[in-house]
C-alpha atoms as a PDB file:
ATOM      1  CA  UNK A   1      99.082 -58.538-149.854  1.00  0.00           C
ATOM      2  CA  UNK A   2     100.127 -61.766-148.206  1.00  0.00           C
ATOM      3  CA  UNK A   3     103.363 -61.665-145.643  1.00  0.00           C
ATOM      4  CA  UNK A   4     105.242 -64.323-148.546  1.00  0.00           C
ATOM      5  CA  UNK A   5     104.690 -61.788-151.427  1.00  0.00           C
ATOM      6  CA  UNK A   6     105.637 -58.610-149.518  1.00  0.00           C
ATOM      7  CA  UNK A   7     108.630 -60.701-148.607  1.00  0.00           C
ATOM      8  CA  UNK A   8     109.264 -61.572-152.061  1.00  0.00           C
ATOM      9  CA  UNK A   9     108.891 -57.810-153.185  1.00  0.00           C
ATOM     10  CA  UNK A  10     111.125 -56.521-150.896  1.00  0.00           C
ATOM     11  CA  UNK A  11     113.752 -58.914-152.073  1.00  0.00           C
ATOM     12  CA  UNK A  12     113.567 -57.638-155.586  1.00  0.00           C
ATOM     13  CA  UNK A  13     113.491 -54.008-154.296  1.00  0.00           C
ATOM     14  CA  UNK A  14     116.779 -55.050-153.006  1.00  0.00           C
ATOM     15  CA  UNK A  15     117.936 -56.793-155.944  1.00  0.00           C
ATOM     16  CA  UNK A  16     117.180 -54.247-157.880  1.00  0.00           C
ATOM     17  CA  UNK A  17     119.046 -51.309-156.052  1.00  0.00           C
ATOM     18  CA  UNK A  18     122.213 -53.686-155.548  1.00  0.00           C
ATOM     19  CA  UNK A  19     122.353 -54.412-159.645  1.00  0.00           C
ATOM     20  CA  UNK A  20     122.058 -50.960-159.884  1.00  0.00           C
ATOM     21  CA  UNK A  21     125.153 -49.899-158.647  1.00  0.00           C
ATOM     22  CA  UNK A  22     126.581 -52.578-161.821  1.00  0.00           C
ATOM     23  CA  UNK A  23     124.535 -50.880-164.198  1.00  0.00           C
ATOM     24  CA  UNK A  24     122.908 -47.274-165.466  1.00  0.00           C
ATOM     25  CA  UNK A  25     120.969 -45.979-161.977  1.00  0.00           C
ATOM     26  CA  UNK A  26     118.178 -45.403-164.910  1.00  0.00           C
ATOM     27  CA  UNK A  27     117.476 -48.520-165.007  1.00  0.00           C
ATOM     28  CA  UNK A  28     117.151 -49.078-161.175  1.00  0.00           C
ATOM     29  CA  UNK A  29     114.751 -46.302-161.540  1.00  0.00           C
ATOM     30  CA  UNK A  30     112.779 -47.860-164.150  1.00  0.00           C
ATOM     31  CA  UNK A  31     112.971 -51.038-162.703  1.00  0.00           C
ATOM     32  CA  UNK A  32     111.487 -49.196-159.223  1.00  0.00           C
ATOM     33  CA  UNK A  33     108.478 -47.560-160.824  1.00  0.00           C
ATOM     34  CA  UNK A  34     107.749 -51.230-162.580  1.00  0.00           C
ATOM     35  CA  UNK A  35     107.985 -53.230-159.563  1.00  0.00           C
ATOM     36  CA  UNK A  36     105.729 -50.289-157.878  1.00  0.00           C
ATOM     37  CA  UNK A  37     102.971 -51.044-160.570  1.00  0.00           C
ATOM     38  CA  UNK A  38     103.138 -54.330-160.296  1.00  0.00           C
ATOM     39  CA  UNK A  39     102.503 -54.301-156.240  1.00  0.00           C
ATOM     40  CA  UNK A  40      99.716 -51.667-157.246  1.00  0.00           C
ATOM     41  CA  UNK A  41      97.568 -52.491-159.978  1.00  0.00           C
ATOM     42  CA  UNK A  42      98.578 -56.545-159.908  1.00  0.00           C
ATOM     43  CA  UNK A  43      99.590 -58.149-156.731  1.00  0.00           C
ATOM     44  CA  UNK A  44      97.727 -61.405-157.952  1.00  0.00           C
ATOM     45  CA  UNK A  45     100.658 -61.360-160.443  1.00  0.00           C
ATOM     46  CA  UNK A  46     103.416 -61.847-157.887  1.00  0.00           C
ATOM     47  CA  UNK A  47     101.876 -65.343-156.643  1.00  0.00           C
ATOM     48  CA  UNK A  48     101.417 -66.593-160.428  1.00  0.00           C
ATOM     49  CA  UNK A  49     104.482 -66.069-161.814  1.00  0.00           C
ATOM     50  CA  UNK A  50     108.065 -67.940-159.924  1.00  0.00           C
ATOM     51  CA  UNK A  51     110.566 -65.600-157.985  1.00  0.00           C
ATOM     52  CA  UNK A  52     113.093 -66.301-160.516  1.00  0.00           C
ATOM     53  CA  UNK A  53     111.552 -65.560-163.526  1.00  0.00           C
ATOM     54  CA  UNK A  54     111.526 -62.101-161.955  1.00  0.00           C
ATOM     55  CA  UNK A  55     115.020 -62.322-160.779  1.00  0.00           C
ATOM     56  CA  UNK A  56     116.030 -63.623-164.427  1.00  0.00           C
ATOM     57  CA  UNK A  57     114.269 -60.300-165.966  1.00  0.00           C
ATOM     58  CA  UNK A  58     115.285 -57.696-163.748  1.00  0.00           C
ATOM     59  CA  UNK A  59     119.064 -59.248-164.329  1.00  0.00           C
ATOM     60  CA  UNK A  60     118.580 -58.974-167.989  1.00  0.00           C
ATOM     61  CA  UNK A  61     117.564 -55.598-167.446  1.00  0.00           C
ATOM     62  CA  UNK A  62     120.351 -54.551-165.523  1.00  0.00           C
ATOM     63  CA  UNK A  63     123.294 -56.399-167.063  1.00  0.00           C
ATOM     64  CA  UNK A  64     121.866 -57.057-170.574  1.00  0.00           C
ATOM     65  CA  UNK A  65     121.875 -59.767-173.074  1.00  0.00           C
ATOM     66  CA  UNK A  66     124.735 -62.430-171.821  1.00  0.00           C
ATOM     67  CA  UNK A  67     125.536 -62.628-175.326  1.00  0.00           C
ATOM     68  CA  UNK A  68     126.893 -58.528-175.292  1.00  0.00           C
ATOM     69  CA  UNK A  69     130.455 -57.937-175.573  1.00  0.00           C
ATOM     70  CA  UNK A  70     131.453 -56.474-171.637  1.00  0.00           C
ATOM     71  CA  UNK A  71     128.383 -57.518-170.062  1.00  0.00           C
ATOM     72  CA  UNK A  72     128.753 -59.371-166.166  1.00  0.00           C
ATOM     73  CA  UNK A  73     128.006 -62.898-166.620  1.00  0.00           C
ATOM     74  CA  UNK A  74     125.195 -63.813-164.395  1.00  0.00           C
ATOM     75  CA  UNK A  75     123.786 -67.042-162.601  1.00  0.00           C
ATOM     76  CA  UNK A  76     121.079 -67.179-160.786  1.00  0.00           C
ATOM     77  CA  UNK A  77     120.342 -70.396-158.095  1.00  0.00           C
ATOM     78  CA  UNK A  78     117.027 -70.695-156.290  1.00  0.00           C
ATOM     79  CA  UNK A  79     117.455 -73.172-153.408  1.00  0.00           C
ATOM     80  CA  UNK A  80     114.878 -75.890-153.047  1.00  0.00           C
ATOM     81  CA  UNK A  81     113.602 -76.887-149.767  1.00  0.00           C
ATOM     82  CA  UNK A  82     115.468 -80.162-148.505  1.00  0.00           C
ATOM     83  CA  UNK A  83     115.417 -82.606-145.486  1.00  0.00           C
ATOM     84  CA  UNK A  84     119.215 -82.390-146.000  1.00  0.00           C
ATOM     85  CA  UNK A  85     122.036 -80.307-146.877  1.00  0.00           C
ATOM     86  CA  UNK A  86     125.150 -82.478-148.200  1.00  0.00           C
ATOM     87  CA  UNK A  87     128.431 -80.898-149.275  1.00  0.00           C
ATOM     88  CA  UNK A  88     127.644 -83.288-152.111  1.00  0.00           C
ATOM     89  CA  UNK A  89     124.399 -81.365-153.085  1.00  0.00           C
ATOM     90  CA  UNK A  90     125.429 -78.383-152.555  1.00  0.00           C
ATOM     91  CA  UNK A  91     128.928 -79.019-154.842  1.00  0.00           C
ATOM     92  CA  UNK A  92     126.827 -80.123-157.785  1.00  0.00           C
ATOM     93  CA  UNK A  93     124.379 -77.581-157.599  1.00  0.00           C
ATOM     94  CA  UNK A  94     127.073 -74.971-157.265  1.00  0.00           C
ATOM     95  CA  UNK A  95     129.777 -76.080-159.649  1.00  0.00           C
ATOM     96  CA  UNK A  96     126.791 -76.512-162.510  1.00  0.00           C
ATOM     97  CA  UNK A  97     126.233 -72.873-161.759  1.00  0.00           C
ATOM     98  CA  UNK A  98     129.828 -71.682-161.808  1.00  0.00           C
ATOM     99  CA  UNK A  99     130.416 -73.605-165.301  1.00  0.00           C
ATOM    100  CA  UNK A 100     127.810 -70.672-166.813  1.00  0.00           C
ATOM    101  CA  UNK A 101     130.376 -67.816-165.452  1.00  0.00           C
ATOM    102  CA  UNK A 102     133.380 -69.504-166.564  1.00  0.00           C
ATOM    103  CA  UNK A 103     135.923 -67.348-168.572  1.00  0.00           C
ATOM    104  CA  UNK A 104     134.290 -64.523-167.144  1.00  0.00           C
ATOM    105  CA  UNK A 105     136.199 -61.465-166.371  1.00  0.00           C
ATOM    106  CA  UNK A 106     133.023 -59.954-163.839  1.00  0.00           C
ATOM    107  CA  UNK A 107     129.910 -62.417-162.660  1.00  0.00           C
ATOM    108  CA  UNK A 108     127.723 -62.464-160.507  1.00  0.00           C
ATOM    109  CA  UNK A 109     126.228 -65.398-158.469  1.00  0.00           C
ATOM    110  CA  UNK A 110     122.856 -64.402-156.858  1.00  0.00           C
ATOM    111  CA  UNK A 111     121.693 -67.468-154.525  1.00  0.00           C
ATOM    112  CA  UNK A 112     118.324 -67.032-153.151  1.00  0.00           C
ATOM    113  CA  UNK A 113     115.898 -69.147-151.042  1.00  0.00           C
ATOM    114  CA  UNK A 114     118.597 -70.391-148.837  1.00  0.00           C
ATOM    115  CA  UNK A 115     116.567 -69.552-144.960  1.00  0.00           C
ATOM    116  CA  UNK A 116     113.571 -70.669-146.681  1.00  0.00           C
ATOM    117  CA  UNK A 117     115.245 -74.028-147.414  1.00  0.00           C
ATOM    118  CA  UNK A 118     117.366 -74.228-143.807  1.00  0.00           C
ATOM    119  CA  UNK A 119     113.793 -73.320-141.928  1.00  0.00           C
ATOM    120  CA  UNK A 120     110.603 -75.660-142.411  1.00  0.00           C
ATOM    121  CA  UNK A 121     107.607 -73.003-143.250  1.00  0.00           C
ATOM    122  CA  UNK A 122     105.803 -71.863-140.073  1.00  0.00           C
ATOM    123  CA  UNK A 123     109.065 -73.036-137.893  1.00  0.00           C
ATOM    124  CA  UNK A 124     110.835 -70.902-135.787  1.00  0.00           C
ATOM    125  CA  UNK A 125     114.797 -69.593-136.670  1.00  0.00           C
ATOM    126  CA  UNK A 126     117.146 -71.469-133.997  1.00  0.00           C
ATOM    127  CA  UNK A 127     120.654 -71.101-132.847  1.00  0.00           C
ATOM    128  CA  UNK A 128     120.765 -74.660-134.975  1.00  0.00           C
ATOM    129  CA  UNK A 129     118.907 -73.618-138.257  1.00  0.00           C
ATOM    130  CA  UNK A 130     121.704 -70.589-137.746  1.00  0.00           C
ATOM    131  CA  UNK A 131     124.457 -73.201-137.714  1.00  0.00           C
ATOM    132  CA  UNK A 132     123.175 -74.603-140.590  1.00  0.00           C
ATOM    133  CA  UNK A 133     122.511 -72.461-142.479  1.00  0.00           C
ATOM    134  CA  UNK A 134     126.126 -70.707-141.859  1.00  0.00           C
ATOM    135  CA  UNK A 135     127.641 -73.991-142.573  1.00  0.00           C
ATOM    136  CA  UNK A 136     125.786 -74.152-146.185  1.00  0.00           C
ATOM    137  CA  UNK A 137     127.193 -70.422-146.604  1.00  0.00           C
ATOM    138  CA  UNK A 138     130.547 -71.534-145.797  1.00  0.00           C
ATOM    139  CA  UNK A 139     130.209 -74.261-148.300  1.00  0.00           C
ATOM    140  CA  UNK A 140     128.780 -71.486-150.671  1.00  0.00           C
ATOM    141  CA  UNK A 141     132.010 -69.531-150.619  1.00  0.00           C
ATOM    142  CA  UNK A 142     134.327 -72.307-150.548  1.00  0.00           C
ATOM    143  CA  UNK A 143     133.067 -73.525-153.829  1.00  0.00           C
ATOM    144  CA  UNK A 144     132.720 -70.181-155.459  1.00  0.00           C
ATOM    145  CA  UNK A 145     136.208 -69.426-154.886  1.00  0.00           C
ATOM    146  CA  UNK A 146     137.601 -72.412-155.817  1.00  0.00           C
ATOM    147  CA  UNK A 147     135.936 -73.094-159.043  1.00  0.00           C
ATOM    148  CA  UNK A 148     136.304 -68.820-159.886  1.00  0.00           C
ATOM    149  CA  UNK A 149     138.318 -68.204-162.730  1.00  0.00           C
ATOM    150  CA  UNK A 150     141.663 -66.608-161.783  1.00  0.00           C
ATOM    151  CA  UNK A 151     141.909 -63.142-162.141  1.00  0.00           C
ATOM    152  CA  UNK A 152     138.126 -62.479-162.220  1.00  0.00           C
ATOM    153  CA  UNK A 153     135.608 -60.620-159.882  1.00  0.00           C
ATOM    154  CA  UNK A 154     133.070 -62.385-158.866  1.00  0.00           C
ATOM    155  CA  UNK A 155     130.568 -61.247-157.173  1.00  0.00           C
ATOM    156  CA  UNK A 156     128.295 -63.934-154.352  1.00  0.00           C
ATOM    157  CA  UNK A 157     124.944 -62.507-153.156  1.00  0.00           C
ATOM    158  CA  UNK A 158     122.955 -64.899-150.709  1.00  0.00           C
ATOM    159  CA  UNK A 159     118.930 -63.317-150.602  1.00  0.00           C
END
C-alpha cells in the first residue's frame, strides 16, 4: 500500500476511535473491522474514492442522520492546497462551515488536509511551514469561537 493511503487510513483509524467516544463504542468497533476489510481485500478502493466521502460516512455512522432529534451537528472541511493562506480565505471558508452548525447545542468541526496544504508534496516541514501553519490554526480557532453559538459545545478537530 502506498505511504499516501496508509496515511490516509490511519487518519480514519483515528477518526474513528475519537467519534467513538461521541457515540455507541459498537459502532467504533464496527467501523474498525470495516476499515480493516477495506485495507485487506480492497486497498485499490482507498485511492478511487475522496478522503471525505469516507470522513462524511464514518460521521454518519457515528453521529447519525443530521436530521435526528439530539444528534451532534457535524461539518466537515477538507483544505485545498494553496500558494496562499489569507485571513480572508480562511474566514469564508470557515464561517460557510460554521453556518451548517448554527443553533446547535453539540457540533463538531473536523478540518483535515491542513499540513498537506501548508507543505508543497515532496517538501520538507520547516520551522516556517510550522509558523504557518500555527498561524492558520490560530485563525481556525479564532473564527470558530467567534461565530459558535453561545452556550454550545463545539468541538474543533484539525487531522
Amino acid at each position: 500500500m502506498p505511504k499516501s493511503e496508509a496515511a490516509a487510513l490511519d487518519k480514519l483509524r483515528f477518526l474513528n476511535e475519537l467519534l467513538g467516544c461521541l457515540s455507541d463504542p459498537e459502532r467504533t468497533g464496527h467501523a474498525r473491522r470495516a476499515l480493516d476489510f477495506v485495507q485487506r481485500e480492497h486497498p485499490e478502493d482507498l485511492a478511487r474514492v475522496s478522503m471525505g466521502d469516507y470522513v462524511d460516512k464514518l460521521a454518519q455512522l457515528h453521529l447519525g442522520p443530521a436530521e435526528s432529534p439530539g444528534a451532534i451537528a457535524f461539518a466537515h472541511w477538507h483544505v485545498p492546497r494553496l500558494e496562499v493562506f489569507s485571513p480572508l480565505w480562511i474566514r469564508q471558508a470557515i464561517v460557510s462551515e460554521m453556518r451548517k452548525l448554527a443553533g446547535s447545542r453539540e457540533a463538531l468541526l473536523l478540518v483535515t488536509g491542513l499540513r498537506q496544504a501548508v507543505s508543497a508534496e515532496g517538501r520538507y516541514w520547516t520551522k516556517q511551514r510550522e509558523a504557518q501553519y500555527q498561524r492558520v490554526r490560530g485563525w481556525i480557532d479564532d473564527l470558530t469561537c467567534a461565530w459558535a453559538t453561545r452556550g454550545s459545545r463545539l468541538r474543533v478537530v484539525v487531522l
